[in-house]
C-alpha atoms as a PDB file:
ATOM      1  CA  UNK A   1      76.900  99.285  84.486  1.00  0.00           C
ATOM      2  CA  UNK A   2      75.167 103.067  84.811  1.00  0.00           C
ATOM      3  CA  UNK A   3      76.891 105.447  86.419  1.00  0.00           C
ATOM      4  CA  UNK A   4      73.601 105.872  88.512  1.00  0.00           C
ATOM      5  CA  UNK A   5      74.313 102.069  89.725  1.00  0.00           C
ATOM      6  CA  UNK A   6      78.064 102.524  90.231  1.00  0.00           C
ATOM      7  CA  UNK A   7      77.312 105.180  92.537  1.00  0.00           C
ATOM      8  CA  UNK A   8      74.750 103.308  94.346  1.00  0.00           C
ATOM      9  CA  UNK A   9      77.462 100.591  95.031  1.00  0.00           C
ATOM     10  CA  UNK A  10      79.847 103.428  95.876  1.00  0.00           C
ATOM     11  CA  UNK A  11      77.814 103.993  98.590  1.00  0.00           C
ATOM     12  CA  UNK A  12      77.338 100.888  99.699  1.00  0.00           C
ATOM     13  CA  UNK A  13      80.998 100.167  99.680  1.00  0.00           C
ATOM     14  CA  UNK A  14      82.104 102.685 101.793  1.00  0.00           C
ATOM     15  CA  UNK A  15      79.185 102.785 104.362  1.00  0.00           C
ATOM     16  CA  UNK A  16      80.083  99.076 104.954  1.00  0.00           C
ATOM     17  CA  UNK A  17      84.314  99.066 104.583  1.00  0.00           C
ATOM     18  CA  UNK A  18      84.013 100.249 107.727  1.00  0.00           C
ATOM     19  CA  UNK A  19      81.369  99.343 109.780  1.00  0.00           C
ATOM     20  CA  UNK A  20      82.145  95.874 110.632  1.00  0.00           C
ATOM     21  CA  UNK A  21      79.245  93.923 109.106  1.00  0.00           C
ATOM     22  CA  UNK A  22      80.913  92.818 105.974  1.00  0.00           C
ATOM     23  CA  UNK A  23      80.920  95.480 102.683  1.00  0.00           C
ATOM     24  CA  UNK A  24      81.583  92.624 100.484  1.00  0.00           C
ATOM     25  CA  UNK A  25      78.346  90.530 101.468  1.00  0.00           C
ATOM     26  CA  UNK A  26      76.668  93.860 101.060  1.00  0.00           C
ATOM     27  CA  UNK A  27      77.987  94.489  97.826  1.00  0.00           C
ATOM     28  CA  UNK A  28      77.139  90.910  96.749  1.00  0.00           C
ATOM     29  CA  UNK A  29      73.452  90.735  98.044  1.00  0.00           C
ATOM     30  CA  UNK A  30      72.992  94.751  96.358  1.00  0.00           C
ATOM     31  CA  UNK A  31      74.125  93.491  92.993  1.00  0.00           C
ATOM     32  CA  UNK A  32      72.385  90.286  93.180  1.00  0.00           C
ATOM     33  CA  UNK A  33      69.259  91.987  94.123  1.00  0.00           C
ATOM     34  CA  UNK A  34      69.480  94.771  91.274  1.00  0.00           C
ATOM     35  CA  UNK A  35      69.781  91.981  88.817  1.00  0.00           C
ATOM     36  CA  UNK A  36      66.663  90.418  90.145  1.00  0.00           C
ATOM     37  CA  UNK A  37      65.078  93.235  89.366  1.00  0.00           C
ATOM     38  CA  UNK A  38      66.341  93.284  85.663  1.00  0.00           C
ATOM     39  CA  UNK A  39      69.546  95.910  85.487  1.00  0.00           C
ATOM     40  CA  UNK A  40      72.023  94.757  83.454  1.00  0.00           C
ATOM     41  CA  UNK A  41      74.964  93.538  86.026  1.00  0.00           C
ATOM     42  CA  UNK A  42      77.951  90.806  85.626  1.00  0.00           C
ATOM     43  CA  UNK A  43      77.488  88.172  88.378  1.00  0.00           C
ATOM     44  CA  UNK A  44      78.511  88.898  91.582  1.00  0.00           C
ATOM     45  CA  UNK A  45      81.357  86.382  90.818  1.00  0.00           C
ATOM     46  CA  UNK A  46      82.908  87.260  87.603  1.00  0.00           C
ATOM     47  CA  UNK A  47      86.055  88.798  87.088  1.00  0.00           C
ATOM     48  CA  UNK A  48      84.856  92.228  86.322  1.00  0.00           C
ATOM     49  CA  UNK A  49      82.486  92.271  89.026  1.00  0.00           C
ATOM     50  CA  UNK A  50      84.929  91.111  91.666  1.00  0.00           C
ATOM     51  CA  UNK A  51      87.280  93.938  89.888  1.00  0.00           C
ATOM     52  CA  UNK A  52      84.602  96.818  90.647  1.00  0.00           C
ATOM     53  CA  UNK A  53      84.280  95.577  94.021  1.00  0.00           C
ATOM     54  CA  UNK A  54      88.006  95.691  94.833  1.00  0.00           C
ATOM     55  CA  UNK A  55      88.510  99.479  92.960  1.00  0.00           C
ATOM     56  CA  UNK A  56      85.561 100.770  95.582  1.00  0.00           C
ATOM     57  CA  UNK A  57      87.612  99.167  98.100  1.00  0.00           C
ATOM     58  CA  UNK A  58      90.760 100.947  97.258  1.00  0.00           C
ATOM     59  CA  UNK A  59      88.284 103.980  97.339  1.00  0.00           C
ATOM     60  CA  UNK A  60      87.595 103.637 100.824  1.00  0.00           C
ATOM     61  CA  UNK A  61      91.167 103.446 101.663  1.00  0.00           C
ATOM     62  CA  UNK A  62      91.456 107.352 100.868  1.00  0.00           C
ATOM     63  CA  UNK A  63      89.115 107.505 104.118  1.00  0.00           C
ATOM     64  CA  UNK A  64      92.272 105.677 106.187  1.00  0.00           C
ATOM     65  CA  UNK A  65      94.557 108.545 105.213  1.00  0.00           C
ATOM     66  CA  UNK A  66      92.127 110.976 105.684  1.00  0.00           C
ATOM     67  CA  UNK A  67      90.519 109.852 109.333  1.00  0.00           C
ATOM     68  CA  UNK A  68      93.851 108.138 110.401  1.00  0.00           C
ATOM     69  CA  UNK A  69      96.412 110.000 108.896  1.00  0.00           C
ATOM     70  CA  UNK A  70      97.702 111.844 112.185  1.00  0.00           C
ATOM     71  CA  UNK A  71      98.610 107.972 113.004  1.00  0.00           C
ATOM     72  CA  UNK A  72     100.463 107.198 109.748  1.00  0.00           C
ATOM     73  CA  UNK A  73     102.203 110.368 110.028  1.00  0.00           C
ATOM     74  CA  UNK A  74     103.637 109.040 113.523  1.00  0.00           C
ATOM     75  CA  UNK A  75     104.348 105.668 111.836  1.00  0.00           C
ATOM     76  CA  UNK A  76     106.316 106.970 109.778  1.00  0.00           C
ATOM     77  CA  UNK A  77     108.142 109.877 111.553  1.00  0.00           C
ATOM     78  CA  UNK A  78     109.045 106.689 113.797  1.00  0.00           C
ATOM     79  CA  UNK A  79     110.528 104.895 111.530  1.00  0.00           C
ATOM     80  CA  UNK A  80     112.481 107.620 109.646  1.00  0.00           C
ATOM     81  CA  UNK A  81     113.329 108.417 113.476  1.00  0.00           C
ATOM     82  CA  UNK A  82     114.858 104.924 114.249  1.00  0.00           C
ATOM     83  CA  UNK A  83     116.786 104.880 110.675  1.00  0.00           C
ATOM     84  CA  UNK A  84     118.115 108.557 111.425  1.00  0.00           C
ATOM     85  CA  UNK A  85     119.044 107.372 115.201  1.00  0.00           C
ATOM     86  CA  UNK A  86     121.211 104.305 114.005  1.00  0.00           C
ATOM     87  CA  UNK A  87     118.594 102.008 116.493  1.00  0.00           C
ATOM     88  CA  UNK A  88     118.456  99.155 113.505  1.00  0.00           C
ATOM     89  CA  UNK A  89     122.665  99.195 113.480  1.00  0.00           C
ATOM     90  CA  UNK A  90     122.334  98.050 117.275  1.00  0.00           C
ATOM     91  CA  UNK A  91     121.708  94.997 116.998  1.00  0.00           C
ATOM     92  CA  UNK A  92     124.776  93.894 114.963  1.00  0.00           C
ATOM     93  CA  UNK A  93     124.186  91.455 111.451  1.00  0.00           C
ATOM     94  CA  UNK A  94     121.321  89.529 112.478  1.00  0.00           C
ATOM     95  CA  UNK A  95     119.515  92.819 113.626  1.00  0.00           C
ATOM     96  CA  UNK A  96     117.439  91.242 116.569  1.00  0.00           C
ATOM     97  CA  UNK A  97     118.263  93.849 119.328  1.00  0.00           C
ATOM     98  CA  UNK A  98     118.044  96.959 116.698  1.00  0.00           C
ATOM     99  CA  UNK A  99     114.380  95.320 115.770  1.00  0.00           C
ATOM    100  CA  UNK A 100     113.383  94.718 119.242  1.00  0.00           C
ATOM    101  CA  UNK A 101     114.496  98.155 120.133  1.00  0.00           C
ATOM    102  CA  UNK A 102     113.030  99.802 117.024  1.00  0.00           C
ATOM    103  CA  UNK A 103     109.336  99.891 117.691  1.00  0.00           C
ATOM    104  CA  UNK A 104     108.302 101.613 114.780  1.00  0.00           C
ATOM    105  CA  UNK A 105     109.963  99.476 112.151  1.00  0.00           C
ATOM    106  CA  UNK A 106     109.120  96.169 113.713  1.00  0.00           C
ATOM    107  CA  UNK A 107     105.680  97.078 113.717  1.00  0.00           C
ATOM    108  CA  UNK A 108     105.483  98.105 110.255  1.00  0.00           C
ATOM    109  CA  UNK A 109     107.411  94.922 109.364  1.00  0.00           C
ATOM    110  CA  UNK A 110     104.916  92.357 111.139  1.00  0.00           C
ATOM    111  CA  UNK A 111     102.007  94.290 109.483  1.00  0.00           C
ATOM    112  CA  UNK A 112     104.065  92.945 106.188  1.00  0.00           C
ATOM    113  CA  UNK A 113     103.910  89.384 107.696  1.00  0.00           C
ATOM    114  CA  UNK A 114     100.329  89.637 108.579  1.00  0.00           C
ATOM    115  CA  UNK A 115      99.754  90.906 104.729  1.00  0.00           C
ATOM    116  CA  UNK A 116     101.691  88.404 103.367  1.00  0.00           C
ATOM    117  CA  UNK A 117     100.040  85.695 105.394  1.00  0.00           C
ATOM    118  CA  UNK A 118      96.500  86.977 103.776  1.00  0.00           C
ATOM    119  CA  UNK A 119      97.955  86.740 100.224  1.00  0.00           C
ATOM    120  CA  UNK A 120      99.018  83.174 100.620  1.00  0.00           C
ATOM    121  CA  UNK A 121      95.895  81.533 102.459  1.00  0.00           C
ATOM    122  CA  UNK A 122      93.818  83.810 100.001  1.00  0.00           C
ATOM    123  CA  UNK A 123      95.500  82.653  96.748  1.00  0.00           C
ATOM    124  CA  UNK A 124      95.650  78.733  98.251  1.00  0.00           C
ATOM    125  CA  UNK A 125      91.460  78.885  98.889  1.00  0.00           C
ATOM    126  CA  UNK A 126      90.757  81.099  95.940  1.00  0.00           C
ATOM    127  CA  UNK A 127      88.331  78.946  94.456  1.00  0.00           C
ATOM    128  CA  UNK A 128      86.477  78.321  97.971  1.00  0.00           C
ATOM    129  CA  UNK A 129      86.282  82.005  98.270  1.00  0.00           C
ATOM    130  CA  UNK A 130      84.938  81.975  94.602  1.00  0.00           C
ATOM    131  CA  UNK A 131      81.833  79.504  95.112  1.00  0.00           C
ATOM    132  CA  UNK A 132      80.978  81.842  98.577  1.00  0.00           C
ATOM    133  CA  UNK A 133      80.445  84.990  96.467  1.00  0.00           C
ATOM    134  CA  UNK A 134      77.751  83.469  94.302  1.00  0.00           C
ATOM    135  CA  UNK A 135      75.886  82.295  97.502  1.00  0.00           C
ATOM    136  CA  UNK A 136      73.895  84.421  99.408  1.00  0.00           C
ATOM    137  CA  UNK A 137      72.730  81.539 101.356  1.00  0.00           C
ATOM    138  CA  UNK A 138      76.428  81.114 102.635  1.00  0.00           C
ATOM    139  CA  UNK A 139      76.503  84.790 102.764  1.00  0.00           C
ATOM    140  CA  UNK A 140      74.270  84.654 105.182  1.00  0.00           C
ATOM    141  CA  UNK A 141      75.646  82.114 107.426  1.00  0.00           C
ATOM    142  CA  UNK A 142      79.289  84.289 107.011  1.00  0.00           C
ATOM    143  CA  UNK A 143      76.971  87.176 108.583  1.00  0.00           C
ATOM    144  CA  UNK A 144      75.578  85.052 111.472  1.00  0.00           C
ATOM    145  CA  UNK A 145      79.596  84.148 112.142  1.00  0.00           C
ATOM    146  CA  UNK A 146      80.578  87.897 112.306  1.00  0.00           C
ATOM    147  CA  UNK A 147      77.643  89.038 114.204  1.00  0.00           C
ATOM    148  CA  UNK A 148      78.545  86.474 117.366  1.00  0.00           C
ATOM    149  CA  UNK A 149      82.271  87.994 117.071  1.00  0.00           C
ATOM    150  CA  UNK A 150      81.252  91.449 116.668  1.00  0.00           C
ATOM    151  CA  UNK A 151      78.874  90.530 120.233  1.00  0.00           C
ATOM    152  CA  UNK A 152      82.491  89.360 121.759  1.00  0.00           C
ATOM    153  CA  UNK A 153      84.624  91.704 120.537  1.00  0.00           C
ATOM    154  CA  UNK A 154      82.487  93.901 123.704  1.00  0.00           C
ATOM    155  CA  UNK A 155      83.177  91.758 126.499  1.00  0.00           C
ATOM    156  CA  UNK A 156      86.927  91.586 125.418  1.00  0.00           C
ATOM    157  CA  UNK A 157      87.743  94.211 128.735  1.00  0.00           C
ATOM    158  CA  UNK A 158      90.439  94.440 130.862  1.00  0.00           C
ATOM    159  CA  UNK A 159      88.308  93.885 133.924  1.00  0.00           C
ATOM    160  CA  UNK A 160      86.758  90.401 132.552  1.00  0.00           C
ATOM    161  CA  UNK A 161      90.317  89.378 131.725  1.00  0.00           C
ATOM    162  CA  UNK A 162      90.790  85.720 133.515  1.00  0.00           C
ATOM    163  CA  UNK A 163      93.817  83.947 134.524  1.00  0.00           C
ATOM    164  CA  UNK A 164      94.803  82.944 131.023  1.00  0.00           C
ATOM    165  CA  UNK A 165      93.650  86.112 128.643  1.00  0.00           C
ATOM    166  CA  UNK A 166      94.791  89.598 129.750  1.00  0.00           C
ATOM    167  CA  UNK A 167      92.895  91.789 127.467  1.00  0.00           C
ATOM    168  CA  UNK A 168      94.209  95.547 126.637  1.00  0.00           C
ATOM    169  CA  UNK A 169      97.978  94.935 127.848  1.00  0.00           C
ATOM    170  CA  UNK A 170      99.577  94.744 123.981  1.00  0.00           C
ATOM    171  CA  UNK A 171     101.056  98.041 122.786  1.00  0.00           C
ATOM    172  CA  UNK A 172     103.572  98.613 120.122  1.00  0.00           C
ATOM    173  CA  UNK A 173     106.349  97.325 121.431  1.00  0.00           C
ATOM    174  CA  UNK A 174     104.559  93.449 122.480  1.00  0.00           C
ATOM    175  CA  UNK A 175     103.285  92.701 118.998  1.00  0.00           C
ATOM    176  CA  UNK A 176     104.781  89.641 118.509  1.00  0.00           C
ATOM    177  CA  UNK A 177     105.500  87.559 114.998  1.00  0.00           C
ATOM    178  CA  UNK A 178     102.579  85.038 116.673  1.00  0.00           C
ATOM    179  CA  UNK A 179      99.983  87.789 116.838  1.00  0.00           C
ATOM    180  CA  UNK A 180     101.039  89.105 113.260  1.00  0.00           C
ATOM    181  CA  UNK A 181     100.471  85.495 111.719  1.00  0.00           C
ATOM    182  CA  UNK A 182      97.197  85.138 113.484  1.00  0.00           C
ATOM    183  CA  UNK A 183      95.762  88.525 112.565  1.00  0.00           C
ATOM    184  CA  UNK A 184      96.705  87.509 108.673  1.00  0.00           C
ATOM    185  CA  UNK A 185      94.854  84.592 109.303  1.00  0.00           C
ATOM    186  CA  UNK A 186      92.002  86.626 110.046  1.00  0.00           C
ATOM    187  CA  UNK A 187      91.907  88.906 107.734  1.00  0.00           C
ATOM    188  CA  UNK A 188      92.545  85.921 105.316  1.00  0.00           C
ATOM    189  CA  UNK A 189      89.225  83.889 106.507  1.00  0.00           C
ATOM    190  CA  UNK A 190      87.463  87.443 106.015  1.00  0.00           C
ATOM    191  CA  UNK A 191      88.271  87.522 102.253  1.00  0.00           C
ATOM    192  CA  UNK A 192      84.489  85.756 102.049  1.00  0.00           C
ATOM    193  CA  UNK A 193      81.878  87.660 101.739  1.00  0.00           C
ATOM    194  CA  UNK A 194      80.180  87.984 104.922  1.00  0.00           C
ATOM    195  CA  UNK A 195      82.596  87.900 106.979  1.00  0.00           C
ATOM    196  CA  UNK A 196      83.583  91.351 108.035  1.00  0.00           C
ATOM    197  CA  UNK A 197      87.657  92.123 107.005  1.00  0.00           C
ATOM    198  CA  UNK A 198      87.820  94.806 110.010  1.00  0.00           C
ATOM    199  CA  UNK A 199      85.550  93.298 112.546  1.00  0.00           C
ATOM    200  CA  UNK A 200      87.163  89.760 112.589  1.00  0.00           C
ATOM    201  CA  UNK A 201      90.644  91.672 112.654  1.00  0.00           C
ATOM    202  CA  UNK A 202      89.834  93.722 115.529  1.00  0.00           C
ATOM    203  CA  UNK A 203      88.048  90.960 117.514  1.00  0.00           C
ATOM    204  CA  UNK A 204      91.433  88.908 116.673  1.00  0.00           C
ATOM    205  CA  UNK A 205      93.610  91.567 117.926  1.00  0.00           C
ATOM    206  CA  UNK A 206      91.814  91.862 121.366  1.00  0.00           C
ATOM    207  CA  UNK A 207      91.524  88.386 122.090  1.00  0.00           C
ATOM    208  CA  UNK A 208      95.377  87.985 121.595  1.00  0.00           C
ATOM    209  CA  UNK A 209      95.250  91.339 123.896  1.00  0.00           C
ATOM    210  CA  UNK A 210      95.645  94.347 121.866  1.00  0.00           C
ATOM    211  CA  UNK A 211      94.823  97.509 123.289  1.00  0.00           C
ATOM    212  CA  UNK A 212      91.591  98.696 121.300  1.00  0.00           C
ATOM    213  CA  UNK A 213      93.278 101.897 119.665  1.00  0.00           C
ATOM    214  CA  UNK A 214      95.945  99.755 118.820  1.00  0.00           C
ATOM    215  CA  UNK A 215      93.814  97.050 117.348  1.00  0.00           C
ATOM    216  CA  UNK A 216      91.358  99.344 115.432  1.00  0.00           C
ATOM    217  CA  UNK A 217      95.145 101.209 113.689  1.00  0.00           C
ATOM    218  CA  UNK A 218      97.081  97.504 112.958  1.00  0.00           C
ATOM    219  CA  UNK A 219      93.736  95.971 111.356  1.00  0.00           C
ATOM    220  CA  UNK A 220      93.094  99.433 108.991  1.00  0.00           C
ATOM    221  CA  UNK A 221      96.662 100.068 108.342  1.00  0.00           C
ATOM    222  CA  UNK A 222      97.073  96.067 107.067  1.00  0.00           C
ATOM    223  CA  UNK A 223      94.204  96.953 104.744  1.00  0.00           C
ATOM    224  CA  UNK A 224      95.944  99.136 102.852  1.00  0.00           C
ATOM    225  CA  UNK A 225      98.720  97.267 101.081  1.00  0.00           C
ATOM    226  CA  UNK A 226      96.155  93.960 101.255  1.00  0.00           C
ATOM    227  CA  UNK A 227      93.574  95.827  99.155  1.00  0.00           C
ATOM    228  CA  UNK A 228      95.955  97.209  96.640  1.00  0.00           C
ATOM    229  CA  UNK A 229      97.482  94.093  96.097  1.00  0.00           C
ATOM    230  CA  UNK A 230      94.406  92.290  95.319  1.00  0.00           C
ATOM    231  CA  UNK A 231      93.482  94.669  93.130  1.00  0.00           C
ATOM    232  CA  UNK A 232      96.548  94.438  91.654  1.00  0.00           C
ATOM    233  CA  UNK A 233      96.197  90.637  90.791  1.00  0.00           C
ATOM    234  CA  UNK A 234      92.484  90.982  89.941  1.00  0.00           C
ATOM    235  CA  UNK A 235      93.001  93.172  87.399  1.00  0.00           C
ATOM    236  CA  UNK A 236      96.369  91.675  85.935  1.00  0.00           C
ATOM    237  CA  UNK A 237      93.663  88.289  85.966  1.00  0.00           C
ATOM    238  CA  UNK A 238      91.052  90.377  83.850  1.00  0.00           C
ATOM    239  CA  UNK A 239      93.374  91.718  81.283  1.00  0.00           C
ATOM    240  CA  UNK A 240      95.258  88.616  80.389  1.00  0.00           C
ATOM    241  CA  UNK A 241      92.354  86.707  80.203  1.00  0.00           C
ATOM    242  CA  UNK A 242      90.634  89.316  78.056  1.00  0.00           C
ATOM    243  CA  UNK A 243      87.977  88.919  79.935  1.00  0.00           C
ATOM    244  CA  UNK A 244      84.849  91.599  78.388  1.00  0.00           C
ATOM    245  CA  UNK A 245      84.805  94.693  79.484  1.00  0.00           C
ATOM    246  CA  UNK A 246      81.203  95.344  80.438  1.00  0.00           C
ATOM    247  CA  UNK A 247      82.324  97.519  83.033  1.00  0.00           C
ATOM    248  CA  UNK A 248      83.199 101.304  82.171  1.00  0.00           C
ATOM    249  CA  UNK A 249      86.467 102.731  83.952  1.00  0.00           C
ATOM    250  CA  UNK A 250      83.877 106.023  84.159  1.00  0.00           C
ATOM    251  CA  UNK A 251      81.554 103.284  86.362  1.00  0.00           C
ATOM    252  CA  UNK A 252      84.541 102.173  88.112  1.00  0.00           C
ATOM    253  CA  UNK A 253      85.838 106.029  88.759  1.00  0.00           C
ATOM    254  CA  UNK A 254      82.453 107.192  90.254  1.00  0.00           C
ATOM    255  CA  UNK A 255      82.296 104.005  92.045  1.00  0.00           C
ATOM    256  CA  UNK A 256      85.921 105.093  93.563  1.00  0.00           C
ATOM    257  CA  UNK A 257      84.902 109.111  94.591  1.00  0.00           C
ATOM    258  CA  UNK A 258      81.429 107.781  96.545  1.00  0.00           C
ATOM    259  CA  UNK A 259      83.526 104.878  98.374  1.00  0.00           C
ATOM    260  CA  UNK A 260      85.849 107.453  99.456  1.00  0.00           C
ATOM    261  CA  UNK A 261      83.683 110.411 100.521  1.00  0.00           C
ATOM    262  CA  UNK A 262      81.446 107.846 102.452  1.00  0.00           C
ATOM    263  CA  UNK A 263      84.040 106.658 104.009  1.00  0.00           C
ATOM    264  CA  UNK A 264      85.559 108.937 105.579  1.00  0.00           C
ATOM    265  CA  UNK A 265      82.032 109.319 107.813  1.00  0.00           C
ATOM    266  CA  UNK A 266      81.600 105.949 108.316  1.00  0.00           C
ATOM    267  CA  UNK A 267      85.175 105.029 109.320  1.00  0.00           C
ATOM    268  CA  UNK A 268      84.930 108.599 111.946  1.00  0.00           C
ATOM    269  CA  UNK A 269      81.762 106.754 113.060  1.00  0.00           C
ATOM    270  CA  UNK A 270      83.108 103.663 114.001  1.00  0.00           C
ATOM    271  CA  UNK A 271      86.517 104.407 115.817  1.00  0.00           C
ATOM    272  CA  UNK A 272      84.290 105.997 118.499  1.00  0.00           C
ATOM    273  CA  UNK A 273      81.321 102.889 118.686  1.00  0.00           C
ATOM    274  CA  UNK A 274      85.172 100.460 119.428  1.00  0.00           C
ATOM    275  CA  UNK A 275      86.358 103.019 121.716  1.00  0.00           C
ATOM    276  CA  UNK A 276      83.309 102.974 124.046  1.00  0.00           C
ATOM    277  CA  UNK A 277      82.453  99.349 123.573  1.00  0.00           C
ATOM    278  CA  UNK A 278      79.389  99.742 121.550  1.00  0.00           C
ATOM    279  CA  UNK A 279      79.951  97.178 118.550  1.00  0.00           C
ATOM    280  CA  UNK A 280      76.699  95.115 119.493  1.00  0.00           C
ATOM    281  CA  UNK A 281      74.768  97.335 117.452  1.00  0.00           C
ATOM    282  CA  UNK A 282      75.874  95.562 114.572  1.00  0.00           C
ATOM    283  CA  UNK A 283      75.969  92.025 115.756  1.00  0.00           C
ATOM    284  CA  UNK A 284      71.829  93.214 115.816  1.00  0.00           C
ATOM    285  CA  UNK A 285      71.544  94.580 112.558  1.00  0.00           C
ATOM    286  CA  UNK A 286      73.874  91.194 111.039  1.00  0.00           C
ATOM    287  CA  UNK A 287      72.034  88.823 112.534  1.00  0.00           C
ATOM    288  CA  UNK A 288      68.730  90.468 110.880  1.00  0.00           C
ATOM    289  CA  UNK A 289      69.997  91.023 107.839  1.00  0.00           C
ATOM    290  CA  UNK A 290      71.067  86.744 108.043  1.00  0.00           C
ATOM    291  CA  UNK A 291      67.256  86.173 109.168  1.00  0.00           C
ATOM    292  CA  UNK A 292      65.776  88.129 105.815  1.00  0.00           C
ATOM    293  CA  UNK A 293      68.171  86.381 103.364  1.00  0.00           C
ATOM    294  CA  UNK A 294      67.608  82.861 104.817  1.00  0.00           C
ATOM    295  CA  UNK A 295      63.822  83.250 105.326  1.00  0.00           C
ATOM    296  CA  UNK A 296      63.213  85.364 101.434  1.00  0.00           C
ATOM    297  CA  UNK A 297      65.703  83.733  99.994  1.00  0.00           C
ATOM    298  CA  UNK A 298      67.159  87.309  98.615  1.00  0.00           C
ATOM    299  CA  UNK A 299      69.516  86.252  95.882  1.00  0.00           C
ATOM    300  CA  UNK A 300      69.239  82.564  96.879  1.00  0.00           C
ATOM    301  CA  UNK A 301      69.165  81.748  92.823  1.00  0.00           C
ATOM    302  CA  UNK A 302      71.227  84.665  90.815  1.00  0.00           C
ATOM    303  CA  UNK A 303      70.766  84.861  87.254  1.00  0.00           C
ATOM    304  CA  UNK A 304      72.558  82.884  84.986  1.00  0.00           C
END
């Protein structure tokens, strides 16, 4: 891989982390497409490649820190807070009255149980997940999928809540273990390309009645550790199955800087579009991009 081509994906990476049409498929569909046109690439589903993709991904995550950082920095002064305070010691040895009480720490601890629910659907459909990056036909039908939720994720209001969903009534304190399982769940099914990781985790946390700033925090805070950790595991898979190294750590480190520079724009961008309701734009744009892969057949056959 160039360094010309590592930036391109870069770019691609951290336009799309964000926006909630799926960076993966777009990453998938831009590779496949460059090696239609002859530049020398690993298949979208080898180890390597699927290593490059999750190192741009960690690259975006800079942009969380940067954009959202105020929030982390409140996180955390929480917690410290609620550890200084004695809030945990409350509740005695089985802690359930210091937890309840401890906002902070309870929240940071079901963002652990929604990670950890990720890790263990992802690992038990790994192969599944596999056979959907090397086809941009199901690609496509993963982008359909997101573009109806991202088309949802708008009406989810308070004043078209009905008798049985109350939309924007969660904060902090009502997360519940339930809603943390569900929005792992989530995030898991997004692991295919095509489905978009933020937008299905947003849409998730509405429905169960998240307050949108709320939502838009839990589902790019539970990126970070998620992302790290697969890259962690990917790249423990690559070394001890020597796999060839056809892609440069110089690729891989330019790949990293464009993700995160991007980023931090496109992740600005889209906190505002949630905020006033505006996320139909890219149920649009999916849906089109579905309708030119199905009907050209855009990486329907990737090189052997």
């Amino acid at each position: 891989m160039t360094l010309l081509v590592a930036l391109v994906l870069g770019v691609v990476q951290g336009v799309f982390m964000f926006v909630p049409v799926s960076s993966t498929s777009h990453l998938v569909l831009t590779q496949t497409l460059l090696r239609e046109r002859g530049v020398d690439l690993p298949a979208p589903d080898s180890p390597e490649m699927i290593l490059f993709d999750l190192v741009v991904h960690v690259g975006t995550l800079v942009s969380v820190v940067i954009v959202m950082g105020d929030g982390l920095k409140e996180l955390w002064h929480g917690v410290r807070g609620e550890a200084q305070g004695g809030v945990l010691r409350r509740g005695g040895p089985g802690l359930g009255l210091g937890l309840a009480e401890a906002t902070s720490t309870r929240l940071i601890l079901l963002m652990l149980v929604s990670v950890a629910t990720t890790g263990v659907l992802g690992l038990a459909f790994q192969d599944l997940l596999g056979r959907v990056f090397a086809s941009p036909t199901l690609v496509a039908v993963a982008l359909l999928v997101t573009g109806a939720l991202l088309w949802w994720t708008d009406a989810m209001t308070p004043e078209r809540s009905g008798r049985r969903l109350r939309f924007a009534w969660r904060g902090p304190a009502q997360v519940t273990l339930t809603v943390a399982l569900v929005i792992g769940a989530a995030q898991a099914v997004a692991l295919a390309p095509g489905i978009s990781r933020s937008g299905t985790t947003i849409f998730a946390a509405l429905l169960l009645g998240m307050r949108r700033t709320l939502a838009a925090r839990y589902s790019f805070y539970v990126a970070i550790p998620t992302i790290i950790a697969a890259t962690g595991v990917q790249a423990l898979q690559v070394w001890f199955d020597d796999v060839p190294a056809d892609i440069s750590w110089s690729a891989m480190a330019v790949g990293f800087v464009a993700a995160a520079a991007v980023g931090t724009a496109a992740l600005w961008a889209v906190l505002r579009l949630l905020e006033s309701a505006r996320f139909r734009v890219f149920s649009v744009y999916v849906w089109a991009l579905a309708l030119v892969v199905l009907v050209t057949g855009l990486g329907a056959r990737p090189p052997a």
